[in-house]
Protein backbone atom coordinates (compact mmCIF):
# COMPACT_ATOMS: atom_id res chain seq x y z
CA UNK A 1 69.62 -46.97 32.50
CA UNK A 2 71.66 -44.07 33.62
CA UNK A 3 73.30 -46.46 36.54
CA UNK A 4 73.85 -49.37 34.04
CA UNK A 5 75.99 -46.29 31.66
CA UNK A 6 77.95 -45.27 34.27
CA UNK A 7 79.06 -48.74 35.30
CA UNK A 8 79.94 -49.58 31.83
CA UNK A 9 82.03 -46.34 31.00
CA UNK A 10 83.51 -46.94 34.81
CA UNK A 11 84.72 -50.59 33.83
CA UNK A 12 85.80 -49.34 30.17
CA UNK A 13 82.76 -51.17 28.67
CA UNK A 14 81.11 -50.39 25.48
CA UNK A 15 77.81 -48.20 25.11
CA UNK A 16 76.25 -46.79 22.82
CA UNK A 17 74.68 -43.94 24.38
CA UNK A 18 75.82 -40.39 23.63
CA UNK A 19 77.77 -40.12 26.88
CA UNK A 20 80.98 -42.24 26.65
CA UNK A 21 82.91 -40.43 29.48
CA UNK A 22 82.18 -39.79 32.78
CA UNK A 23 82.20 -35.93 32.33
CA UNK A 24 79.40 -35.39 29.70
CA UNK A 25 77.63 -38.21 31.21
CA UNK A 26 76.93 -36.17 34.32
CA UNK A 27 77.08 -32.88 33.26
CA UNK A 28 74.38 -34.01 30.60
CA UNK A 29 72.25 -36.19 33.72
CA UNK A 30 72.61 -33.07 36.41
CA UNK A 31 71.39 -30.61 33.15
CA UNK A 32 68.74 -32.58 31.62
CA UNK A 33 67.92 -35.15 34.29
CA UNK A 34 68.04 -32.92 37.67
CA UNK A 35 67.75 -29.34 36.34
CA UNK A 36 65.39 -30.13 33.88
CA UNK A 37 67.26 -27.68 31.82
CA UNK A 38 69.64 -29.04 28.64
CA UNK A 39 70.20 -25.42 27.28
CA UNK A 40 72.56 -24.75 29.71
CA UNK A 41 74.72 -27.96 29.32
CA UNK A 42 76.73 -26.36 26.27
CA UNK A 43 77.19 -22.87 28.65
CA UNK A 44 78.63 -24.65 31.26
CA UNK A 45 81.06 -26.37 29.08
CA UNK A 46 81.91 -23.61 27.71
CA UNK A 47 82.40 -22.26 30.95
CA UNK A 48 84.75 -25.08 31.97
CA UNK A 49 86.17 -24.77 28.96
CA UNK A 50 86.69 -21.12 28.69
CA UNK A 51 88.17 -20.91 32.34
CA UNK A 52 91.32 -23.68 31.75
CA UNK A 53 91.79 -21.85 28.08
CA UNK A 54 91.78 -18.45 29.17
CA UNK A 55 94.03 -19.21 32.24
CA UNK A 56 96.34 -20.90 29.87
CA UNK A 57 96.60 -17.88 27.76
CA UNK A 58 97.28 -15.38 30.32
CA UNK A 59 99.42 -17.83 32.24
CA UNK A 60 101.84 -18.26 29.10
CA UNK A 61 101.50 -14.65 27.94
CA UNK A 62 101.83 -13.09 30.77
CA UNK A 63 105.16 -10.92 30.04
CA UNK A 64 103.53 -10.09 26.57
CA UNK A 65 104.11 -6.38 25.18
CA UNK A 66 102.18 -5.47 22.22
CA UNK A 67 104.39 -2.44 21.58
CA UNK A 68 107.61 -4.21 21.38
CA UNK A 69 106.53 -7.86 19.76
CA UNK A 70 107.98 -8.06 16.56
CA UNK A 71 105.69 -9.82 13.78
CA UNK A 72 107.05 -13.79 14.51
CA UNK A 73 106.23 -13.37 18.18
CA UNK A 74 102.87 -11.89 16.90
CA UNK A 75 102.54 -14.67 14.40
CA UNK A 76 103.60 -17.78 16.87
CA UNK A 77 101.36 -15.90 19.72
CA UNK A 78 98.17 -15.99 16.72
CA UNK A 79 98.95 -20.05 16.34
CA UNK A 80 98.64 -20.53 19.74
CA UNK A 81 95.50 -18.63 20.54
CA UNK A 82 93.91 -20.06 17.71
CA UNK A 83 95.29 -24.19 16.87
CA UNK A 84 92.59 -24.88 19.26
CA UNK A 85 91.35 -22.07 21.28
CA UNK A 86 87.87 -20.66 20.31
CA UNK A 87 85.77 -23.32 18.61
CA UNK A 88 87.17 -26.16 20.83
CA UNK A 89 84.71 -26.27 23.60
CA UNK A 90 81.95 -27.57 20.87
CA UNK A 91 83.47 -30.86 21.11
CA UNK A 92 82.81 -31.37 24.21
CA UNK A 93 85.29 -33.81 25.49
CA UNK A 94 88.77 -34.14 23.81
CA UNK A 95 89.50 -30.33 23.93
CA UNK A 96 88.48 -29.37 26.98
CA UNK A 97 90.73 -32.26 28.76
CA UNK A 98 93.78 -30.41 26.88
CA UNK A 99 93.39 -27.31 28.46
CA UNK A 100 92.64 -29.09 31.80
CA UNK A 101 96.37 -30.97 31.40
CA UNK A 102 97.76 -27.32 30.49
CA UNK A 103 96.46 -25.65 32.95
CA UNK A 104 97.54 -28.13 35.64
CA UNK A 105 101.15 -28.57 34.27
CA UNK A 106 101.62 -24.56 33.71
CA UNK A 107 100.53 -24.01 37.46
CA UNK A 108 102.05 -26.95 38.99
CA UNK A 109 105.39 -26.31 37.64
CA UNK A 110 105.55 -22.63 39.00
CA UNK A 111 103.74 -23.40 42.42
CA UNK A 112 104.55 -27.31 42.72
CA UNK A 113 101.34 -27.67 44.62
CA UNK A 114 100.03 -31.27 45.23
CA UNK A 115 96.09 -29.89 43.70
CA UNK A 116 97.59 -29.13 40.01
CA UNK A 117 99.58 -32.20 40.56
CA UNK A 118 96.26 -34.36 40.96
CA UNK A 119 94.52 -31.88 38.07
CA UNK A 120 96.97 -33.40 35.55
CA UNK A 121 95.05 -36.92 36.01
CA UNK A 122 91.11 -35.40 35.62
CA UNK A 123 91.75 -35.56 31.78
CA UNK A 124 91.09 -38.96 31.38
CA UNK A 125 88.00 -38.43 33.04
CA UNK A 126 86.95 -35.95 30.21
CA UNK A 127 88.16 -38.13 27.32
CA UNK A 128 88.78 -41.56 27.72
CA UNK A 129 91.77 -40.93 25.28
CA UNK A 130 94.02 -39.08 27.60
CA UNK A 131 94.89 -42.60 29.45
CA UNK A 132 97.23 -42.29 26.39
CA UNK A 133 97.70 -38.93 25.65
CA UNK A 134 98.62 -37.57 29.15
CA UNK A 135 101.40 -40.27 29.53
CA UNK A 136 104.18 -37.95 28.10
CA UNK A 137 102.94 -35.48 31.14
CA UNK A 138 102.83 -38.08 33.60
CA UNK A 139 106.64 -39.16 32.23
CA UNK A 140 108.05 -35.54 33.03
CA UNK A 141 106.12 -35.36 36.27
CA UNK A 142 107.30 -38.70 37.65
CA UNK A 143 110.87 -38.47 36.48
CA UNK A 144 111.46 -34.73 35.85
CA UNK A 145 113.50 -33.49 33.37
CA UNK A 146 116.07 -35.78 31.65
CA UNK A 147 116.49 -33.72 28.46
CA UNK A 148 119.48 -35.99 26.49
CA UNK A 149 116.30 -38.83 27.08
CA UNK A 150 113.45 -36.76 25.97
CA UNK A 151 115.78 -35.63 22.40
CA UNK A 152 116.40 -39.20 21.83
CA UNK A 153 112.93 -40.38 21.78
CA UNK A 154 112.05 -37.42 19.97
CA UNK A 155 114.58 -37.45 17.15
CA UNK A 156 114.23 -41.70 17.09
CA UNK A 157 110.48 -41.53 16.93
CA UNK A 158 110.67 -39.06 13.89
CA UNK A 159 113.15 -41.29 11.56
CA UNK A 160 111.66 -44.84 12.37
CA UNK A 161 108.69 -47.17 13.99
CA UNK A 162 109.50 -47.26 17.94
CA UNK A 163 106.62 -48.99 19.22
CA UNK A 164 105.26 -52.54 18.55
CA UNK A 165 101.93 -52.28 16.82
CA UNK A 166 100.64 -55.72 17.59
CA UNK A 167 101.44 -55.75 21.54
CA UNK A 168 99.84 -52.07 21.95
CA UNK A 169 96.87 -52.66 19.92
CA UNK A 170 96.46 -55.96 21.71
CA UNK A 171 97.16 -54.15 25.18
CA UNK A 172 94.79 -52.00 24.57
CA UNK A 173 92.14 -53.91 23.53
CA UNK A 174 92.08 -55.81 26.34
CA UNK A 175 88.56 -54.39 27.41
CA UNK A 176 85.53 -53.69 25.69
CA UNK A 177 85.78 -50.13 25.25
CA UNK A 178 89.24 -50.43 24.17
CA UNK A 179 88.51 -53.17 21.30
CA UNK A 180 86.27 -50.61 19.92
CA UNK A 181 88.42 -47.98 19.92
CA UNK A 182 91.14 -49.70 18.07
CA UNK A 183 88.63 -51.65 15.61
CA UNK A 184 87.21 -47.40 14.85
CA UNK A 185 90.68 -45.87 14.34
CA UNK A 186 93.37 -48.23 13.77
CA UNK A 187 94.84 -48.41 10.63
CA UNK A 188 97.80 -51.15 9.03
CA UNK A 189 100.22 -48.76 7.25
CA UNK A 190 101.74 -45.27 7.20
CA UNK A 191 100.27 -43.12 4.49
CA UNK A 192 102.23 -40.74 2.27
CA UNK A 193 101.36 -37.34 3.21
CA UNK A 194 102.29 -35.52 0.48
CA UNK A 195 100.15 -38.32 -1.89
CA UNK A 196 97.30 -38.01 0.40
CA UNK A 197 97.12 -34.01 0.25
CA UNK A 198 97.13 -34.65 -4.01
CA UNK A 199 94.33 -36.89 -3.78
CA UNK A 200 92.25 -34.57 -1.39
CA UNK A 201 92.81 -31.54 -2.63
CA UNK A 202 90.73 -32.78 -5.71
CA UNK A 203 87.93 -33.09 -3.01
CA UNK A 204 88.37 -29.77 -1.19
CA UNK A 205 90.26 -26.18 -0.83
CA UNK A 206 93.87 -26.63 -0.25
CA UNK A 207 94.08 -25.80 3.25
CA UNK A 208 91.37 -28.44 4.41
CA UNK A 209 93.52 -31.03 2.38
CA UNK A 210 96.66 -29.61 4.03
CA UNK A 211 95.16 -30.84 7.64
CA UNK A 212 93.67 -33.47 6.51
CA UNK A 213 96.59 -34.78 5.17
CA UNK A 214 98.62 -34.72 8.25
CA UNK A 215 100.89 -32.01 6.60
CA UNK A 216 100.96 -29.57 9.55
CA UNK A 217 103.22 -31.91 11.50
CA UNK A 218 106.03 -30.49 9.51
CA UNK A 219 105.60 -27.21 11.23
CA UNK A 220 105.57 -27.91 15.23
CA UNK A 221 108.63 -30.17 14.21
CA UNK A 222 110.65 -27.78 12.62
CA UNK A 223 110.50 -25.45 15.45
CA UNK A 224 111.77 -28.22 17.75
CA UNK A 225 114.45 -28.98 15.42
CA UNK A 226 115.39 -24.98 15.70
CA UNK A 227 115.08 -24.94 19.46
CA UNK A 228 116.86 -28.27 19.59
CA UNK A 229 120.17 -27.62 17.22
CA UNK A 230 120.25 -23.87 18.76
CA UNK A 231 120.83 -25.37 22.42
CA UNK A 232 117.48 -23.21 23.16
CA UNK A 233 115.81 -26.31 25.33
CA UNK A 234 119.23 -27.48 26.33
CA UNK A 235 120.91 -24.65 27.66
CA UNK A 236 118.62 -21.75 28.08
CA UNK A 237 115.41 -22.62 29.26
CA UNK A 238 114.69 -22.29 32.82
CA UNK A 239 113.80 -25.58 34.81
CA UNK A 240 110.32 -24.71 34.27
CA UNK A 241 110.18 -23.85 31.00
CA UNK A 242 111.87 -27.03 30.01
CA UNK A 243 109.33 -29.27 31.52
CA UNK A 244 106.44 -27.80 29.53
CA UNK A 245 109.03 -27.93 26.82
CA UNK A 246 109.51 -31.75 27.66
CA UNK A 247 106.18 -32.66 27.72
CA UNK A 248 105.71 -31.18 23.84
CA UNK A 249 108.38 -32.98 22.39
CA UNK A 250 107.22 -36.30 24.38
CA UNK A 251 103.78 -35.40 23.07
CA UNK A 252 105.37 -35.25 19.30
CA UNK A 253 106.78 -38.79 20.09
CA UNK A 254 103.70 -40.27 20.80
CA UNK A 255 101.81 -38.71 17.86
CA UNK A 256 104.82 -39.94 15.89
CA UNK A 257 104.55 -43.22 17.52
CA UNK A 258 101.09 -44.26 17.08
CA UNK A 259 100.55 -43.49 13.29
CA UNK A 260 98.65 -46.70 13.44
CA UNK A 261 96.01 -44.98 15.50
CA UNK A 262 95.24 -42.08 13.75
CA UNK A 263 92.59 -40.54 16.35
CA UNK A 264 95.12 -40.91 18.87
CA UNK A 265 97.82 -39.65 16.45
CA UNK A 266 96.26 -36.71 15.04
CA UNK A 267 94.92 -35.55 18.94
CA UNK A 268 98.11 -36.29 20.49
CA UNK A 269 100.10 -33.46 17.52
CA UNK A 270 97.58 -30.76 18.36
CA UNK A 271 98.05 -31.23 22.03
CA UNK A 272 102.03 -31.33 21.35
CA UNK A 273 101.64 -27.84 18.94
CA UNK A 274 100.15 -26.50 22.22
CA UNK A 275 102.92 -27.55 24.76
CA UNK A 276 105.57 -27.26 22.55
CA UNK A 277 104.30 -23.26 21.09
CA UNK A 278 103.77 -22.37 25.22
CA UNK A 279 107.11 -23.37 26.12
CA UNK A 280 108.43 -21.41 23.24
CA UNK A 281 106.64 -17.94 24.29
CA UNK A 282 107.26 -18.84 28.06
CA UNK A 283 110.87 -18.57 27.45
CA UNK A 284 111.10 -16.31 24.54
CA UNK A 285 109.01 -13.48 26.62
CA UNK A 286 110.62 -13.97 29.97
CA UNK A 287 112.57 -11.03 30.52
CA UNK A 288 115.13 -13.32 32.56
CA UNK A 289 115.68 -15.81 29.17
CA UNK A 290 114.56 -13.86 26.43
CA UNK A 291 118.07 -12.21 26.28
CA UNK A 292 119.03 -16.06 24.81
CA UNK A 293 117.23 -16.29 22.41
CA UNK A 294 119.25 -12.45 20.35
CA UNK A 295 122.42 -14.25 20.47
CA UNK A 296 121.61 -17.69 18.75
CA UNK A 297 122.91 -19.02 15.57
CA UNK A 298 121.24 -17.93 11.79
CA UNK A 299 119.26 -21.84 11.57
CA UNK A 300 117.32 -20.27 14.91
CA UNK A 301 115.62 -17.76 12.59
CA UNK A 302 115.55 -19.53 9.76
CA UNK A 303 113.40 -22.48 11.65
CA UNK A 304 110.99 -19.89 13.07
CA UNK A 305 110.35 -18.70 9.75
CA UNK A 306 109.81 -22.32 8.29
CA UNK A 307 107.94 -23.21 11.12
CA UNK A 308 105.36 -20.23 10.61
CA UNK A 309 105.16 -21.01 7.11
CA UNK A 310 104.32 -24.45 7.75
CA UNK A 311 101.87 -23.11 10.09
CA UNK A 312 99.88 -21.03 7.96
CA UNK A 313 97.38 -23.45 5.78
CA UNK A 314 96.46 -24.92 9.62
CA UNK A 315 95.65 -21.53 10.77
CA UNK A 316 93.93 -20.52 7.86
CA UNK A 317 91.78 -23.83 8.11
CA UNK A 318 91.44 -23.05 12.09
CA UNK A 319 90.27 -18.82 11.64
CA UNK A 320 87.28 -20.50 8.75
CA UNK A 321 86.21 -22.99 11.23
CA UNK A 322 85.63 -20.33 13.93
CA UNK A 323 83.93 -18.05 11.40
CA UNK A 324 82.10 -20.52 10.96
CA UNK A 325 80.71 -21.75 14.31
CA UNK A 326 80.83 -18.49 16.30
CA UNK A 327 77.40 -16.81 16.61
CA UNK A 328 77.66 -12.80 15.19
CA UNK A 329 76.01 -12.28 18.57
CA UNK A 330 79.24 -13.20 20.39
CA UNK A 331 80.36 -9.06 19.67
CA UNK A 332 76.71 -7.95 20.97
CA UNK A 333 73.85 -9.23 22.53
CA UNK A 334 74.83 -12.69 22.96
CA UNK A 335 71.45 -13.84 25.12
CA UNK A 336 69.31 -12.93 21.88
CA UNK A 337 70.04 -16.59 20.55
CA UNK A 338 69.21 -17.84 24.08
CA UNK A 339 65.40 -15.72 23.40
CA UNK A 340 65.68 -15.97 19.62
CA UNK A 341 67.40 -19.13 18.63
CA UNK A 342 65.84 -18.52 14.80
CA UNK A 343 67.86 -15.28 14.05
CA UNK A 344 71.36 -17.36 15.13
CA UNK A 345 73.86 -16.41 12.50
CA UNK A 346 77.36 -17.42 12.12
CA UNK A 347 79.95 -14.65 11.52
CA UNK A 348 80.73 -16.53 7.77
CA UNK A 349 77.45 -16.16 6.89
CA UNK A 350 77.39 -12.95 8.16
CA UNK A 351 79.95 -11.97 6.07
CA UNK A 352 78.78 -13.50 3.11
CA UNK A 353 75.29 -11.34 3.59
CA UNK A 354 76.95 -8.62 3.52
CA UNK A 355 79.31 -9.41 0.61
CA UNK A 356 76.03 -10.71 -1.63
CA UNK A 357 76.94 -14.06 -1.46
CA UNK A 358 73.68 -15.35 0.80
């Protein structure tokens, strides 16, 4: 049974089993199957997970001074600890391939090392999904940077349909696995956003309806625009920093692209908010660019402030949803729930103990 899985998610067949890539699938058979221990499958995700995320952050903040941060480099460096940082290693899959593809491109673009160079291609092994999503990485890697390019297909994939929705879905769903990923999330036509978040918000709190709606998109989009009409990516950026930078706004294309997938779509913007907010604090904390960035023109600052605006009905959605699924234990004491899995509490309901509301 375990055999027959493995061939079927190796030849992109359909199961219905609760592994569908080839990472949980082992990690779940070596844990449960070999070990005879499934309580440690979610620790050594989290593990996995915790090393690529955490050697993100310190890779990207690396020249990061408390003391002399003002509050938007505070606020942009809070967005990208926390648009999918924490929580994300509870999903298992799609998260912890992001980090993976971060990782890799972050250290193979300073070291150029063939190992980070293969890394950026283990994603798809995580999530089946990054076949698609890593493709903007793959694009930069294979043909470097060709920045007047990379603009186009950004600012044409924001204004207008680029891709052909009956050949892709049709490509696609060429094998099993890929007919049922198209027949679970495709959908025929472009929703209005602004509609949508109306008709949720009569279902929800406003922020949840803000995501949910797709309304976010506004706000990793106006910060290209600023970086874009301030010559930021064009003239400033160092080689390196405009490959990450590459990679985001190729990333924004392909969410923009694929509206008629909207897993793909939806994935594909949070992994672009990512690229696109570390190539901003690469270059905006470098000592060697970071002089640039005090001498550009008023729409600079006035997109960073949009941007952040834009940004903060995600971020309060993202802080409740890691209230809500970290254990109080994580500040002390974390191997109690391991002992004592009964007396688990989440930090919201924590708080609401405490504030009379349980």
């Amino acid at each position: 049974m375990w055999l027959d899985d493995l061939w079927r998610i190796l030849t992109f067949q359909f199961t219905d089993g609760p592994s569908k890539d080839l990472y949980r699938h082992l990690a779940s058979y070596f844990f449960g199957g070999v070990l005879g221990a499934p309580q440690l499958f979610f620790p050594f995700v989290a593990f996995v997970y915790g090393y690529f995320y955490a050697g993100s952050v310190l890779h990207v903040l690396r020249h990061f001074n408390l003391s002399t941060a003002n509050y938007v480099i505070l606020s942009f460096v809070f967005v990208f600890l926390f648009v999918k940082g924490l929580e994300g290693f509870y999903t298992v899959r799609t998260w912890t391939g992001l980090w993976i593809l971060v990782y890799a491109t972050l250290k193979y673009y300073e070291e150029r090392r063939l190992r980070y160079a293969l890394l950026m291609f283990v994603p798809p092994f995580i999530h089946i999904g990054f076949f698609v999503m890593a493709i903007p990485a793959w694009i930069v890697l294979f043909f470097g940077n060709r920045v007047i390019l990379y603009t186009g297909i950004f600012l044409v994939s924001s204004v207008t349909t680029v891709l052909p929705v009956q050949d892709v879905t049709s490509f696609i769903a060429q094998t099993e696995r890929g007919e049922h990923q198209v027949r679970a999330y495709s959908r025929e036509q472009q929703s209005d956003a602004v509609a949508d978040f109306q008709r949720i918000r009569d279902q929800t709190n406003f922020y949840n309806a803000y995501r949910r709606a797709g309304l976010q998109r506004w706000a990793p989009t106006i910060l290209v625009f600023a970086l874009l009409a301030s010559g930021a990516y064009l003239r400033f950026m160092t080689p390196y920093q405009r490959s990450i930078f590459s990679i985001g706004i190729l990333m924004l294309a392909l969410s923009n692209m694929t509206w008629f997938l909207y897993a793909v779509h939806n994935r594909t913007l949070t992994i672009a908010i990512v690229f696109i907010l570390a190539a901003f604090l690469l270059a905006r904390l470098d000592p060697e660019t970071k002089k640039h960035f005090q001498a550009l023109p008023p729409w600079y600052t006035w997109g960073l402030h949009l941007s952040l605006l834009l940004f903060v009905p995600l971020m309060m959605f993202q802080v409740s949803v890691v209230m809500d699924r970290m254990s109080v234990f994580v500040f002390g004491f974390p191997f109690v729930v391991w002992l004592f899995p009964e007396l688990n509490l989440s930090v919201k309901e924590a708080l609401n103990m405490l504030l009379g509301r349980g």
